[in-house]
N, C-alpha and C. Protein backbone atom coordinates (compact mmCIF):
# COMPACT_ATOMS: atom_id res chain seq x y z
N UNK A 1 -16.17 -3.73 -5.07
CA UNK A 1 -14.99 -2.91 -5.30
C UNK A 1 -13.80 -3.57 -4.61
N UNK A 2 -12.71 -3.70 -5.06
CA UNK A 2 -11.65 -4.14 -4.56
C UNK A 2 -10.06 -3.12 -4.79
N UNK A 3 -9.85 -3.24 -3.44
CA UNK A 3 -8.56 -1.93 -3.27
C UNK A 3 -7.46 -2.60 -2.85
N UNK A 4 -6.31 -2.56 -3.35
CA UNK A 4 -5.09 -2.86 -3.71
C UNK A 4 -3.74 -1.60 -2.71
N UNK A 5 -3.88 -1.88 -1.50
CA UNK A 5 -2.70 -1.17 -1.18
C UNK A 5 -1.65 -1.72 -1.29
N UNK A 6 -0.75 -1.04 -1.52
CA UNK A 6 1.09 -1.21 -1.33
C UNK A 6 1.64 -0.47 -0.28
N UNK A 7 2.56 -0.94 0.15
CA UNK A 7 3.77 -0.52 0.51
C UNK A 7 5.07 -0.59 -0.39
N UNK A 8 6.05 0.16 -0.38
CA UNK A 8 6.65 0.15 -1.08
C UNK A 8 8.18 -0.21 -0.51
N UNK A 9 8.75 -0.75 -1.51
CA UNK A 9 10.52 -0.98 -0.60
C UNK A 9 11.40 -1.84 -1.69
N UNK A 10 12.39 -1.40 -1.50
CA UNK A 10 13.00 -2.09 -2.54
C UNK A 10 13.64 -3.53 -1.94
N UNK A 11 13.28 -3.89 -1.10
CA UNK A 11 13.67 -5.44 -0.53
C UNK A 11 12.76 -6.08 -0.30
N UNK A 12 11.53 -5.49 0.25
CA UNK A 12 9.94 -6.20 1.19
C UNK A 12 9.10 -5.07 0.20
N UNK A 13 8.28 -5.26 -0.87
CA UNK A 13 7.09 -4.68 -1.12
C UNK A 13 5.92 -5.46 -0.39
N UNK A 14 4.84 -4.29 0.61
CA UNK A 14 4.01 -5.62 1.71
C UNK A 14 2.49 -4.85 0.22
N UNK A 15 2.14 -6.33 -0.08
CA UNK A 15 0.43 -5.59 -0.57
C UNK A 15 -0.70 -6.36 -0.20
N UNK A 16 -2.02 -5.50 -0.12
CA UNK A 16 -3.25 -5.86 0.58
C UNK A 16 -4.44 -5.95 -0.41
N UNK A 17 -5.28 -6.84 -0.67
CA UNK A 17 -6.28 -6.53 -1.47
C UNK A 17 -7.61 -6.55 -0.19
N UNK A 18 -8.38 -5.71 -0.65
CA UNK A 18 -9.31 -5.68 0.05
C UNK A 18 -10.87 -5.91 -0.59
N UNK A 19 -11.67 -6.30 -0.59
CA UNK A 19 -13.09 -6.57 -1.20
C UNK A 19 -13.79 -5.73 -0.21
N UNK A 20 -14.54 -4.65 -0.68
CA UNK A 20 -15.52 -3.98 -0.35
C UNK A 20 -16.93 -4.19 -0.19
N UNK A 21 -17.49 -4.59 -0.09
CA UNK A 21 -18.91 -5.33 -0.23
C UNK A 21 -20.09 -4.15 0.84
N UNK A 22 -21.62 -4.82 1.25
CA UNK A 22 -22.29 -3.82 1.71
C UNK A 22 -21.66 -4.07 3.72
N UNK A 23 -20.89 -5.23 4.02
CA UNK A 23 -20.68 -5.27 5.43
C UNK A 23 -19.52 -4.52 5.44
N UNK A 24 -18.97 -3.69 4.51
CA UNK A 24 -17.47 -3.47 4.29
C UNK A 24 -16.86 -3.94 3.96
N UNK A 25 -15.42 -3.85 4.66
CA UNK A 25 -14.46 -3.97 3.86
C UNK A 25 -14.06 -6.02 4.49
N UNK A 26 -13.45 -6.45 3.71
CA UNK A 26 -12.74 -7.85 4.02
C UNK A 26 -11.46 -7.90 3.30
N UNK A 27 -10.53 -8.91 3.96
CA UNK A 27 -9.42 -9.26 3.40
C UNK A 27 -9.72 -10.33 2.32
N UNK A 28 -9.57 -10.19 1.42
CA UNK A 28 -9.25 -11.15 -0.02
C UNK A 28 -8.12 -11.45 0.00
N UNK A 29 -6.51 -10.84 -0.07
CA UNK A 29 -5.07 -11.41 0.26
C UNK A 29 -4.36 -10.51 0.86
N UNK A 30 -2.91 -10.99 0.82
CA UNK A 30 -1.75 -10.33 1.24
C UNK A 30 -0.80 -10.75 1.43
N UNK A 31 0.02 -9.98 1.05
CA UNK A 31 1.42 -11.00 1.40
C UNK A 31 2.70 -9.69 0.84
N UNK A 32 3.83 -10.15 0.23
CA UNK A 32 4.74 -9.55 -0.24
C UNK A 32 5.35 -10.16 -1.36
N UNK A 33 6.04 -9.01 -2.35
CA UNK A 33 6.95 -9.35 -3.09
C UNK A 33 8.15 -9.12 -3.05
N UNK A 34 8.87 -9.97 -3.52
CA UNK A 34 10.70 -9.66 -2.57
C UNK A 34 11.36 -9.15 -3.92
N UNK A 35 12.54 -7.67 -3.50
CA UNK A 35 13.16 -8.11 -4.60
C UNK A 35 14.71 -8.35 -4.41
N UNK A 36 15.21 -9.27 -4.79
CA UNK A 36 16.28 -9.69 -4.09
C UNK A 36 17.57 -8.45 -3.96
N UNK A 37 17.83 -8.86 -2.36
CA UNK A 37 18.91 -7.92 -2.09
C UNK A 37 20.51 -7.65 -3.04
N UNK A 38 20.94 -9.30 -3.65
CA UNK A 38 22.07 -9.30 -4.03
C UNK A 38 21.89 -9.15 -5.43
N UNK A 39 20.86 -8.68 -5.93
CA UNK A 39 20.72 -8.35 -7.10
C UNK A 39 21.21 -7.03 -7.77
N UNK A 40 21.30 -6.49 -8.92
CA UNK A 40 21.11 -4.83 -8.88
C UNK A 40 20.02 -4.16 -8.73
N UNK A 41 20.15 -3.23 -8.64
CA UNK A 41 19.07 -2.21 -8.59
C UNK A 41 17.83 -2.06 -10.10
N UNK A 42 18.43 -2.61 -10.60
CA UNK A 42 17.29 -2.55 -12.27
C UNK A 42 16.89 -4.01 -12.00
N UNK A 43 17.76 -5.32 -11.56
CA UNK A 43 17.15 -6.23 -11.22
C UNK A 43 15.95 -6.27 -10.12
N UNK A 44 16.11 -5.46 -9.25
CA UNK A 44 15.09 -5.33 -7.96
C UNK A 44 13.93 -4.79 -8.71
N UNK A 45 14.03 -3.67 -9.00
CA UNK A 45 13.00 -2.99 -9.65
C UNK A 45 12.04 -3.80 -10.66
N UNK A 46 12.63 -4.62 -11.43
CA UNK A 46 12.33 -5.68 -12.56
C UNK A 46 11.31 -6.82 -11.88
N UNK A 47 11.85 -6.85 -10.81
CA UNK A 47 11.15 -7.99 -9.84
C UNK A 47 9.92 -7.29 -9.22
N UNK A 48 10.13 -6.26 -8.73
CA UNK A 48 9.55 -5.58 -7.99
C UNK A 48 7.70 -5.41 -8.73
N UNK A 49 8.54 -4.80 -10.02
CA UNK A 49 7.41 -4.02 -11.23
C UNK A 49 6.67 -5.74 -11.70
N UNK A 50 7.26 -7.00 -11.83
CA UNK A 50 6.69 -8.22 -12.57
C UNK A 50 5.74 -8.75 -11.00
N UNK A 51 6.63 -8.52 -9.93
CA UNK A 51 5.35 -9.08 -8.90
C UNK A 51 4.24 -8.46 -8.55
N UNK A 52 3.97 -6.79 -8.64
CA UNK A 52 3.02 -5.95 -8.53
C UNK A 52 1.95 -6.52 -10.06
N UNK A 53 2.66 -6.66 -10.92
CA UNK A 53 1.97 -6.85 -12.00
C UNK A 53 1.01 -7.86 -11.69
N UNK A 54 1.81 -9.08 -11.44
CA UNK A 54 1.23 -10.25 -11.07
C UNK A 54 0.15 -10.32 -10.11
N UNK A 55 -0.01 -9.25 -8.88
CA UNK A 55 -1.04 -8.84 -7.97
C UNK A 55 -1.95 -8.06 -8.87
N UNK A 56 -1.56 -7.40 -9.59
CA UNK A 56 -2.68 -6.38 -9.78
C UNK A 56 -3.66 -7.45 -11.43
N UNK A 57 -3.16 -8.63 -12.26
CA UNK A 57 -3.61 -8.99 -13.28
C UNK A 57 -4.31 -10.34 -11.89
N UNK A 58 -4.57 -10.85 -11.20
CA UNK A 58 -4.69 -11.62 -10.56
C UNK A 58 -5.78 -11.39 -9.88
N UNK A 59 -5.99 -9.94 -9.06
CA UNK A 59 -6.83 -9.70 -8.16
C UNK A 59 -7.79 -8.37 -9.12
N UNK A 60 -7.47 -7.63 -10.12
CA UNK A 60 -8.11 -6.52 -10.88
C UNK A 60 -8.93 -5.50 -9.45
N UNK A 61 -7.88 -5.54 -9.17
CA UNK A 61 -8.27 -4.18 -8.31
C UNK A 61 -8.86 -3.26 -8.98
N UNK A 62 -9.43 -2.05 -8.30
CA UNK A 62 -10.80 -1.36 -8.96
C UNK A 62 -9.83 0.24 -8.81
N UNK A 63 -8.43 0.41 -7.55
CA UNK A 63 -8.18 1.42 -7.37
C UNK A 63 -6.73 0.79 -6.09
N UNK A 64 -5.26 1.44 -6.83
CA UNK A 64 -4.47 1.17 -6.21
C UNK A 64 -3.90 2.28 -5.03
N UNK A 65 -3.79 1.87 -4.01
CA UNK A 65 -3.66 3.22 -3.11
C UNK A 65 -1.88 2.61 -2.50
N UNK A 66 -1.23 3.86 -2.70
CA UNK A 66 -0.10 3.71 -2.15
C UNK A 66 0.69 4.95 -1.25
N UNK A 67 1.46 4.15 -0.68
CA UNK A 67 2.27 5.21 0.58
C UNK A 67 3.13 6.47 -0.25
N UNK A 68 2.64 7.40 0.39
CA UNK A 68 3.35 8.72 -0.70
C UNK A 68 4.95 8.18 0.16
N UNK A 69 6.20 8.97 -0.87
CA UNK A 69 7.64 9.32 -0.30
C UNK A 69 7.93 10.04 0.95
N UNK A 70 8.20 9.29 1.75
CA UNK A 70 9.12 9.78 2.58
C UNK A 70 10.55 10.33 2.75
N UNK A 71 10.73 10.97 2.96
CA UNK A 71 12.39 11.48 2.71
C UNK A 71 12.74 12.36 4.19
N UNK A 72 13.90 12.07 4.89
CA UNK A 72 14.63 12.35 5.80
C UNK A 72 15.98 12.97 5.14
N UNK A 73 15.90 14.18 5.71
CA UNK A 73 16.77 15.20 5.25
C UNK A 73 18.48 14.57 5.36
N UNK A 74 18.41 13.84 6.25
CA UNK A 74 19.60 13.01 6.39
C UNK A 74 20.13 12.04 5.78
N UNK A 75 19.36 11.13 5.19
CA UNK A 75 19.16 10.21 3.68
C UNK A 75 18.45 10.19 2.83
N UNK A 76 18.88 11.85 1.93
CA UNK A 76 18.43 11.79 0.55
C UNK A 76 18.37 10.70 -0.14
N UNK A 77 19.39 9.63 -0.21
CA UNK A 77 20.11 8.79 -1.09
C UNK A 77 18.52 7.68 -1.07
N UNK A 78 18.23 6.93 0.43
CA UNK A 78 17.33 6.29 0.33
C UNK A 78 15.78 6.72 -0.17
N UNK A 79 15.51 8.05 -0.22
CA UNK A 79 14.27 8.74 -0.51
C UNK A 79 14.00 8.31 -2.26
N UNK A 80 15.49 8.96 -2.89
CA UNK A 80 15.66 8.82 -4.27
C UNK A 80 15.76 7.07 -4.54
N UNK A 81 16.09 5.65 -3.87
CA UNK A 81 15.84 4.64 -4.02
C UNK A 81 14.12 4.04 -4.30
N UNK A 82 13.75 4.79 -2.93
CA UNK A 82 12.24 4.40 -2.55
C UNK A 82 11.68 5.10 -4.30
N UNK A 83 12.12 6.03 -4.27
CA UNK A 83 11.42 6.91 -5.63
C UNK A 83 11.15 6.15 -6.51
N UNK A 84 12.56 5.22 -6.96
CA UNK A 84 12.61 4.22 -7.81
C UNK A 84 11.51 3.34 -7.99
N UNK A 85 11.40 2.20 -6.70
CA UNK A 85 10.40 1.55 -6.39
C UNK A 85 8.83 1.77 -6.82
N UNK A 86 8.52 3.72 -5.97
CA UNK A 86 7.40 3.72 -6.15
C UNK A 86 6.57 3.77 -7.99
N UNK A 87 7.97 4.21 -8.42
CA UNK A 87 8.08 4.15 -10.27
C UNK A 87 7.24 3.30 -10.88
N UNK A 88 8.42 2.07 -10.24
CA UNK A 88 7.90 1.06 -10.72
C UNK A 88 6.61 0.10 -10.65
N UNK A 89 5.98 0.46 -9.29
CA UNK A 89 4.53 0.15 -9.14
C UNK A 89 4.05 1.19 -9.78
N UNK A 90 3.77 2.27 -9.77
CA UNK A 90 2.95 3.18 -10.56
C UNK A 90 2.98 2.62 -12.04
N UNK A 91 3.99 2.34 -12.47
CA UNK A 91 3.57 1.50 -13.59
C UNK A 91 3.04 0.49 -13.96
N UNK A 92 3.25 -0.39 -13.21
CA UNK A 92 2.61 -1.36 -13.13
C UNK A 92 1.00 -0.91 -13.47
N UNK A 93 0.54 -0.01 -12.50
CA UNK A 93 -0.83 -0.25 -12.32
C UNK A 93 -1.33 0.38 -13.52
N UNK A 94 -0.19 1.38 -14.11
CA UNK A 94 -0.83 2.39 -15.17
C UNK A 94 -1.07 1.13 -16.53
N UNK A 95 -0.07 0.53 -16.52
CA UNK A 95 -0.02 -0.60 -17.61
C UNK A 95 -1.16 -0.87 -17.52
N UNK A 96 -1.99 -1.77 -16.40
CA UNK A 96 -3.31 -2.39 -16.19
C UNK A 96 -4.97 -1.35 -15.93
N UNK A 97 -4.45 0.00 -15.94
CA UNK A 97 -5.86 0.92 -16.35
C UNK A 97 -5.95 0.93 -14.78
N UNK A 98 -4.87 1.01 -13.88
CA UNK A 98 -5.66 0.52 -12.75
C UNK A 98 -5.06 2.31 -11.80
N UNK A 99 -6.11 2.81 -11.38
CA UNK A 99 -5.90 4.23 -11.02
C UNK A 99 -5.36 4.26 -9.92
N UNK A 100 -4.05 5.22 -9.51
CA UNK A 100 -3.57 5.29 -8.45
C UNK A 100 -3.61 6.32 -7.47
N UNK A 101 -4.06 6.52 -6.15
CA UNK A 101 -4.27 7.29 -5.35
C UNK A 101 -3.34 7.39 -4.15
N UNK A 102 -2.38 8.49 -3.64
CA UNK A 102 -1.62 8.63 -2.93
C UNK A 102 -1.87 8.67 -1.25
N UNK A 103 -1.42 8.52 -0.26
CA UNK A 103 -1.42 9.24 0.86
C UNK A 103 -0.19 8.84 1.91
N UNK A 104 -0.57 9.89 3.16
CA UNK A 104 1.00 9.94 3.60
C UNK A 104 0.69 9.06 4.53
N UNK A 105 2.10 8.55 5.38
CA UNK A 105 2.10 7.46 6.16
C UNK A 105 1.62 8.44 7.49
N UNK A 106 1.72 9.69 7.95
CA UNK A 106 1.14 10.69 9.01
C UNK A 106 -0.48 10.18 8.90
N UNK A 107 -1.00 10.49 7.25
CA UNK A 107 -2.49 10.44 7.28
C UNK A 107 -3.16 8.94 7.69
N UNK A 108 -2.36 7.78 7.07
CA UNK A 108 -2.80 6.59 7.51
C UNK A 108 -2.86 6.28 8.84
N UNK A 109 -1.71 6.51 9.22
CA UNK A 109 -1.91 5.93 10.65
C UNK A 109 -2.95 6.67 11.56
N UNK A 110 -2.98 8.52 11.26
CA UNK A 110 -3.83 8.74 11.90
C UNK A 110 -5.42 8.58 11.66
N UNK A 111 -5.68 8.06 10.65
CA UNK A 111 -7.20 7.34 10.33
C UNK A 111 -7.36 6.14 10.31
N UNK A 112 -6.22 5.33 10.89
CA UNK A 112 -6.59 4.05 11.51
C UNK A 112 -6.29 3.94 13.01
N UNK A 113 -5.71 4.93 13.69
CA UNK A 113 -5.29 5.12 15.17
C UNK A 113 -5.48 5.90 15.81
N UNK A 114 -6.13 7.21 15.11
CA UNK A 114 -6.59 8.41 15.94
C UNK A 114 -5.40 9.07 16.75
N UNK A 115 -3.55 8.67 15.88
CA UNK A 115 -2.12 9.63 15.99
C UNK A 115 -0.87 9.06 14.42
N UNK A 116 -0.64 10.12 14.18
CA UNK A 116 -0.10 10.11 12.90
C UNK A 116 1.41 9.63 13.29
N UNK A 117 1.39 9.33 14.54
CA UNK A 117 3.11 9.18 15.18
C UNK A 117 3.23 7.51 15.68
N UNK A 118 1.98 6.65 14.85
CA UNK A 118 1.34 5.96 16.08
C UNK A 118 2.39 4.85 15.62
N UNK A 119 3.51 3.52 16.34
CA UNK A 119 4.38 3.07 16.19
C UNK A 119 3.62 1.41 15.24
N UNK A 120 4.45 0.86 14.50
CA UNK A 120 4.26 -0.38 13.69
C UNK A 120 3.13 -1.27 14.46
N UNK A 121 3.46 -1.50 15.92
CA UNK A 121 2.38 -2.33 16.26
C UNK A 121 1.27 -1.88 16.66
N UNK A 122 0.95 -0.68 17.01
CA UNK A 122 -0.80 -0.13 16.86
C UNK A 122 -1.10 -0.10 15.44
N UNK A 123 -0.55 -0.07 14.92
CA UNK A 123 -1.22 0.17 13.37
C UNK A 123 -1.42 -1.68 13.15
N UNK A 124 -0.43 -2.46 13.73
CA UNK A 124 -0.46 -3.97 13.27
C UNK A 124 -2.24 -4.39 13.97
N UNK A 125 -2.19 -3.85 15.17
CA UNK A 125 -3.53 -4.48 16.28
C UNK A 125 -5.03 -3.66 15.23
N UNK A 126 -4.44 -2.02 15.13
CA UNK A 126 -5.70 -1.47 14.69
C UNK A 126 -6.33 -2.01 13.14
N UNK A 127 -5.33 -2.67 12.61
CA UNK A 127 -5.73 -3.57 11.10
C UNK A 127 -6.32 -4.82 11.86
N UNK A 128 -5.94 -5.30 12.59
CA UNK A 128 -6.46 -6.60 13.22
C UNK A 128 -7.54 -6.26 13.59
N UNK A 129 -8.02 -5.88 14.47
CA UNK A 129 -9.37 -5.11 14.70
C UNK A 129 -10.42 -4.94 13.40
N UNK A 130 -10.14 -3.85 12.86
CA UNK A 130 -10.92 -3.33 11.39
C UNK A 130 -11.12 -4.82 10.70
N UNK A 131 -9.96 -5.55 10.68
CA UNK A 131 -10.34 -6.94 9.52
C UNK A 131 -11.37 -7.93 10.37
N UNK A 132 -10.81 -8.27 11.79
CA UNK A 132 -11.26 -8.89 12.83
C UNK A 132 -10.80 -10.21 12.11
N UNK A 133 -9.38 -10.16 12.33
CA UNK A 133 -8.81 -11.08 11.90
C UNK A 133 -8.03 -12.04 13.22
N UNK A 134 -7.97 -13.22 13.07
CA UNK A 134 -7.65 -14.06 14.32
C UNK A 134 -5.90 -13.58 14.84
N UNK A 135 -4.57 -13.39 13.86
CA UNK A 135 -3.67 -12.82 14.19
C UNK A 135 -3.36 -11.54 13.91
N UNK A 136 -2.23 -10.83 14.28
CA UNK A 136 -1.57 -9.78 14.08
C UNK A 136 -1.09 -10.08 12.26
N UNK A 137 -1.78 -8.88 11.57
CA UNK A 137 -0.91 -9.38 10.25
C UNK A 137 0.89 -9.70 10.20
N UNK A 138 1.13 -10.03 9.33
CA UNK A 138 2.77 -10.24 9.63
C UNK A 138 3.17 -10.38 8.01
N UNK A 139 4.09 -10.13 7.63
CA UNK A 139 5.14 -8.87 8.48
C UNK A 139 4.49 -7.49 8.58
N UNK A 140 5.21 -6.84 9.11
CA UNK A 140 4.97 -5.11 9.51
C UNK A 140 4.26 -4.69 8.12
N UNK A 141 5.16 -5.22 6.94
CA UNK A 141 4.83 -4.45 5.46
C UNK A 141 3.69 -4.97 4.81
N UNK A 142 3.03 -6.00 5.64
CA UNK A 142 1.32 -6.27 5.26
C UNK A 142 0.62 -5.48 5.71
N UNK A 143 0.75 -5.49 6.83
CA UNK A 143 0.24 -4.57 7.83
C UNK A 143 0.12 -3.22 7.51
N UNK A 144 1.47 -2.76 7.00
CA UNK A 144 0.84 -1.17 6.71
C UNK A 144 0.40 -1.19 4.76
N UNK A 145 0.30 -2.28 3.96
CA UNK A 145 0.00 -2.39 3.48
C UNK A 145 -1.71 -2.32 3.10
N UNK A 146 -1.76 -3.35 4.30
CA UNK A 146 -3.65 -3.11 4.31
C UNK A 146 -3.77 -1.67 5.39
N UNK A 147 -3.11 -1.44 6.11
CA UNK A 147 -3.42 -0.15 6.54
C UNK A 147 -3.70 0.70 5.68
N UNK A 148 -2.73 0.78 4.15
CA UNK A 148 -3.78 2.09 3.25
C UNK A 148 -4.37 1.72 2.82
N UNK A 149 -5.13 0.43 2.24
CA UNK A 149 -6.04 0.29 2.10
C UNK A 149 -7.05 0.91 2.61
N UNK A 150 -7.26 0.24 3.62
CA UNK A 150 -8.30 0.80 4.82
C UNK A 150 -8.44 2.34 4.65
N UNK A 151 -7.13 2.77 4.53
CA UNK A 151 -6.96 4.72 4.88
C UNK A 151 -8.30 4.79 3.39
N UNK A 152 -7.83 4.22 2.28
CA UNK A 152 -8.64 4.90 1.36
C UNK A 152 -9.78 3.83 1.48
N UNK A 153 -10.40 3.02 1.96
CA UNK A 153 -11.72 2.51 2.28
C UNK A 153 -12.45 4.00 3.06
N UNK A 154 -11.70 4.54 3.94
CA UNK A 154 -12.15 5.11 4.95
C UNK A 154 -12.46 6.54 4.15
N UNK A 155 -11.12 7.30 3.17
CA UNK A 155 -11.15 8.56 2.95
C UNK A 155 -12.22 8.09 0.93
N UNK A 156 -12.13 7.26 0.26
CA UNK A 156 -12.53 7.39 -0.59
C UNK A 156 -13.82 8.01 -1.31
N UNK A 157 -15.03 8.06 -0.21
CA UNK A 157 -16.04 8.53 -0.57
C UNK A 157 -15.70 10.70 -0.82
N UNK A 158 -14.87 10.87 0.29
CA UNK A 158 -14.29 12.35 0.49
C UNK A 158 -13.47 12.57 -0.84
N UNK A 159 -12.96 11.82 -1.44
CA UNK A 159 -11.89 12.16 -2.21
C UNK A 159 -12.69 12.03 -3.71
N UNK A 160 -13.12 11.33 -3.91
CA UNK A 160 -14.57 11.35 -4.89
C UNK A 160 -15.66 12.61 -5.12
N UNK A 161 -15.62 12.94 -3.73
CA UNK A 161 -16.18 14.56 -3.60
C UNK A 161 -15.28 15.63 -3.96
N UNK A 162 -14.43 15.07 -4.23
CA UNK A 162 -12.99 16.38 -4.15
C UNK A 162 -13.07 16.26 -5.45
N UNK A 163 -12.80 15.41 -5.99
CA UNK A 163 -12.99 14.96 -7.79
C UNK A 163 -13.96 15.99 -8.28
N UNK A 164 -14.94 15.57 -7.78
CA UNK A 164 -16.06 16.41 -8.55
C UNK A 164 -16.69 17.63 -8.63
N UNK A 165 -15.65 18.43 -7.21
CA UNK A 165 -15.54 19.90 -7.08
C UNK A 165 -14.62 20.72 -7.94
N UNK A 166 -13.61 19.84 -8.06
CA UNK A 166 -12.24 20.22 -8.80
C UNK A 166 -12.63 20.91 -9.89
């Protein structure tokens, strides 16, 4: 099984593939797709939606897990940007049959850190750990990239049960 987290952003998209196997989970890649700042906004998005594509026809992830919206009552404006973004990966994956599963950045961190408040670099060490990888991932947006991964490595068997109660 292989799981495909994102992060989402309209400048730094960070994404993680993960291979599941019977020792767990391993890193297969990661990295980011940029979409350029001095561009427009349908250009970013354009970039955004062709490099997710390019991850998800490349690696055939089995199940894409991404960071639900955040929104701060104080910058609507950026919530409704991010919205954009997350659009455009959701399509992406819908294009490729590839199913998408939500969660919040509260729930990730607190099922990879045991606190939903927990700051960029415990979440950077607690992915390092889980992968047992020689550095700190880098940038931040890999990092919490494979962080949901992991969240749905960790919650997927539960949420499969939820499926089938529904």
């Amino acid at each position: 099984m292989r799981i495909l987290g994102i992060d989402p952003g309209l400048n730094v998209t960070g994404y993680g593939v993960l291979e599941v196997g019977r020792d767990g989970p391993r890193l297969c890649e990661a990295g980011v797709v940029h979409g350029k700042t001095r561009n427009s906004l349908t250009a970013r998005l354009a970039q955004i939606h062709d490099g997710v594509a390019d991850v998800v026809a490349s690696f055939r992830p089995d199940v894409m897990a991404l960071e639900e919206l955040y929104s701060h009552y104080k910058r609507p404006r950026t919530a409704i940007l991010m919205g954009h973004a997350r659009g455009v990966i959701c399509l992406a994956a819908t294009q490729a049959g590839v199913p998408v599963v939500h969660y919040s950045a509260t729930q990730i961190k607190k099922i990879l850190t045991g606190s939903g408040r927990a700051p960029k670099s415990q979440v950077q060490r607690a992915i390092q750990h889980e992968l047992k990888l020689d550095q700190l991932p880098e940038p931040p947006d890999v990092a919490d990239a494979l962080a949901i991964a992991l969240c749905h490595y960790y919650l997927k068997d539960r949420s499969a049960r939820m499926k089938g109660e529904g």
